[in-house]
C-alpha atoms as a PDB file:
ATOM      1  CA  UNK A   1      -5.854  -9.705 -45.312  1.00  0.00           C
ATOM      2  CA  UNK A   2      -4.952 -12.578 -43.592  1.00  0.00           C
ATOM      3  CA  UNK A   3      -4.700 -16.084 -45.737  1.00  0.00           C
ATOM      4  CA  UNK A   4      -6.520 -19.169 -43.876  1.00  0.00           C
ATOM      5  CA  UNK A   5      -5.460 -22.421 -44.019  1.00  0.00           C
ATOM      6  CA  UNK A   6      -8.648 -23.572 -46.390  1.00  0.00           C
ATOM      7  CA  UNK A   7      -7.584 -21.144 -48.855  1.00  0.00           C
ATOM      8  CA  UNK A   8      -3.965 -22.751 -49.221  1.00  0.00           C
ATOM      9  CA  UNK A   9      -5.397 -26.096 -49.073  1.00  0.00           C
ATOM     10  CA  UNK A  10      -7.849 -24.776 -51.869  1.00  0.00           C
ATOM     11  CA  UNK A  11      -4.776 -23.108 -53.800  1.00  0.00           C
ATOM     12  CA  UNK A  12      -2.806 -27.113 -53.777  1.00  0.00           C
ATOM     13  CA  UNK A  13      -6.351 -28.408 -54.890  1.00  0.00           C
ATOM     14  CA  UNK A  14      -6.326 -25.825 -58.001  1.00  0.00           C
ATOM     15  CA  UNK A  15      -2.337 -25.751 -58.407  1.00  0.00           C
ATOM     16  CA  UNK A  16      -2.456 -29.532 -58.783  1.00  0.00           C
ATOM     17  CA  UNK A  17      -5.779 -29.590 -61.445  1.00  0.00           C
ATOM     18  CA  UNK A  18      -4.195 -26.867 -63.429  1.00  0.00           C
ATOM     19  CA  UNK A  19      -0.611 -28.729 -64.262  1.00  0.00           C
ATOM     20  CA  UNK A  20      -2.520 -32.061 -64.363  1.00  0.00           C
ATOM     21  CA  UNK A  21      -6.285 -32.773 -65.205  1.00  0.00           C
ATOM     22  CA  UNK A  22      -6.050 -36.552 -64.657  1.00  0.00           C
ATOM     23  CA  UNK A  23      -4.278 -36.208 -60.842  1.00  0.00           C
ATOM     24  CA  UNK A  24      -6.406 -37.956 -57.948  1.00  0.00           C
ATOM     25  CA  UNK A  25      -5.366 -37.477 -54.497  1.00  0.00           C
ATOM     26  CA  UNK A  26      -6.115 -36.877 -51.137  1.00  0.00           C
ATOM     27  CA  UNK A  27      -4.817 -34.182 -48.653  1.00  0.00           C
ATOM     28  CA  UNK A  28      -5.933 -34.374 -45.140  1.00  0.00           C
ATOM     29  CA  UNK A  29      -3.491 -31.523 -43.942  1.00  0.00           C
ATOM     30  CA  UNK A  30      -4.150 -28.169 -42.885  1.00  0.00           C
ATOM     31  CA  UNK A  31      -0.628 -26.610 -43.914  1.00  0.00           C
ATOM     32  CA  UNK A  32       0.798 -27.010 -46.890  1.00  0.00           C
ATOM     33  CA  UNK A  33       4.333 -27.162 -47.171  1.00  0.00           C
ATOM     34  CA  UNK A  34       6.862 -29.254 -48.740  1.00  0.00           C
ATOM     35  CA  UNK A  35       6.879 -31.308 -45.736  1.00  0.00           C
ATOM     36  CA  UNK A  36       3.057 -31.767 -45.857  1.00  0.00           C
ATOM     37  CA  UNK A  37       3.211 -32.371 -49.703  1.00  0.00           C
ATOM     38  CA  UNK A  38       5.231 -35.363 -49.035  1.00  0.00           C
ATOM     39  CA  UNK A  39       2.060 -36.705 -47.227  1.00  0.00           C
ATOM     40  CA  UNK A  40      -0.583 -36.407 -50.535  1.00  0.00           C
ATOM     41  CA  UNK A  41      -2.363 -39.961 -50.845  1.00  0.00           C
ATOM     42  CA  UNK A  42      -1.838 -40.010 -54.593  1.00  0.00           C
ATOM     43  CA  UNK A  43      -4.763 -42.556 -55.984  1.00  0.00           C
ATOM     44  CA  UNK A  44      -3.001 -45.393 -57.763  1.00  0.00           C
ATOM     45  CA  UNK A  45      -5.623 -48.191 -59.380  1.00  0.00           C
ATOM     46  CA  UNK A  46      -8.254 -48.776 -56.546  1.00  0.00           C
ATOM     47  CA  UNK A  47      -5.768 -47.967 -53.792  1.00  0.00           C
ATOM     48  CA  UNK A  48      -3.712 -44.698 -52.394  1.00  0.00           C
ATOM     49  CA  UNK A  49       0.316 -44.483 -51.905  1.00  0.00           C
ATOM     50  CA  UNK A  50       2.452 -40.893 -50.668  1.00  0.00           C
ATOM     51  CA  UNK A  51       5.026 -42.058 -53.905  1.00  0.00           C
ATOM     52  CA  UNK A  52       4.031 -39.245 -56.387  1.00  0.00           C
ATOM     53  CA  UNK A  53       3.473 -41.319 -59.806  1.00  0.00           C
ATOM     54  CA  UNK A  54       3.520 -38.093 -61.608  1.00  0.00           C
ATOM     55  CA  UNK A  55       6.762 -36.475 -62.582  1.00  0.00           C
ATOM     56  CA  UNK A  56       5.643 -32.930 -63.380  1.00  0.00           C
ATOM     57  CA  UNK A  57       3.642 -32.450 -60.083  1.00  0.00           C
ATOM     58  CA  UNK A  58       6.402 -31.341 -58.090  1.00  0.00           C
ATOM     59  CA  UNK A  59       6.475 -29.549 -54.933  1.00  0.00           C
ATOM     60  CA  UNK A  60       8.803 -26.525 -56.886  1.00  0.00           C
ATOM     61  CA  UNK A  61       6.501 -27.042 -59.810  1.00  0.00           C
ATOM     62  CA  UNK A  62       3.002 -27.031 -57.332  1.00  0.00           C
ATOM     63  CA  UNK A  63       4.389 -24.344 -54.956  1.00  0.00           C
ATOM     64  CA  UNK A  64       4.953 -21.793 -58.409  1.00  0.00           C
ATOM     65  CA  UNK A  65       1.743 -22.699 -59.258  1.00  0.00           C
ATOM     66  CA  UNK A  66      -0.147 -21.821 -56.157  1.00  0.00           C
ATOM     67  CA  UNK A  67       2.089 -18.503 -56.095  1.00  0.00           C
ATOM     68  CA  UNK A  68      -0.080 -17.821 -59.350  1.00  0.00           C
ATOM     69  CA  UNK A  69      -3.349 -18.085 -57.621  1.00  0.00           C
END
């Protein structure tokens, strides 16, 4: 079975939700990588930034996450 690039972007969607509920973001990549996940528009107040406010969504913590999935 081969593993398409919506179904990794789905898996960072789900990885994110399930280690924080309250996360808003925006991924507009088709990869997902720890190169890619430096690139997340994480929503801050009524705008978007790529500085990760949240200390337990790390790309080691996402990436073992998605692994689950």
């Amino acid at each position: 079975m081969t593993t398409k690039a919506y179904d990794t972007v789905d898996k960072l969607y789900q990885a994110v939700k399930n280690l924080n509920t309250n996360a808003k973001f925006v991924f507009e990549g088709k990869t997902v990588n720890e190169t890619t996940f430096g690139t997340i528009k994480w929503e801050s107040g009524d705008s978007h930034t790529t500085t990760n406010p949240y200390s337990d969504l790390t790309w080691t913590a996402v990436e073992a996450e998605m692994d689950k999935l």
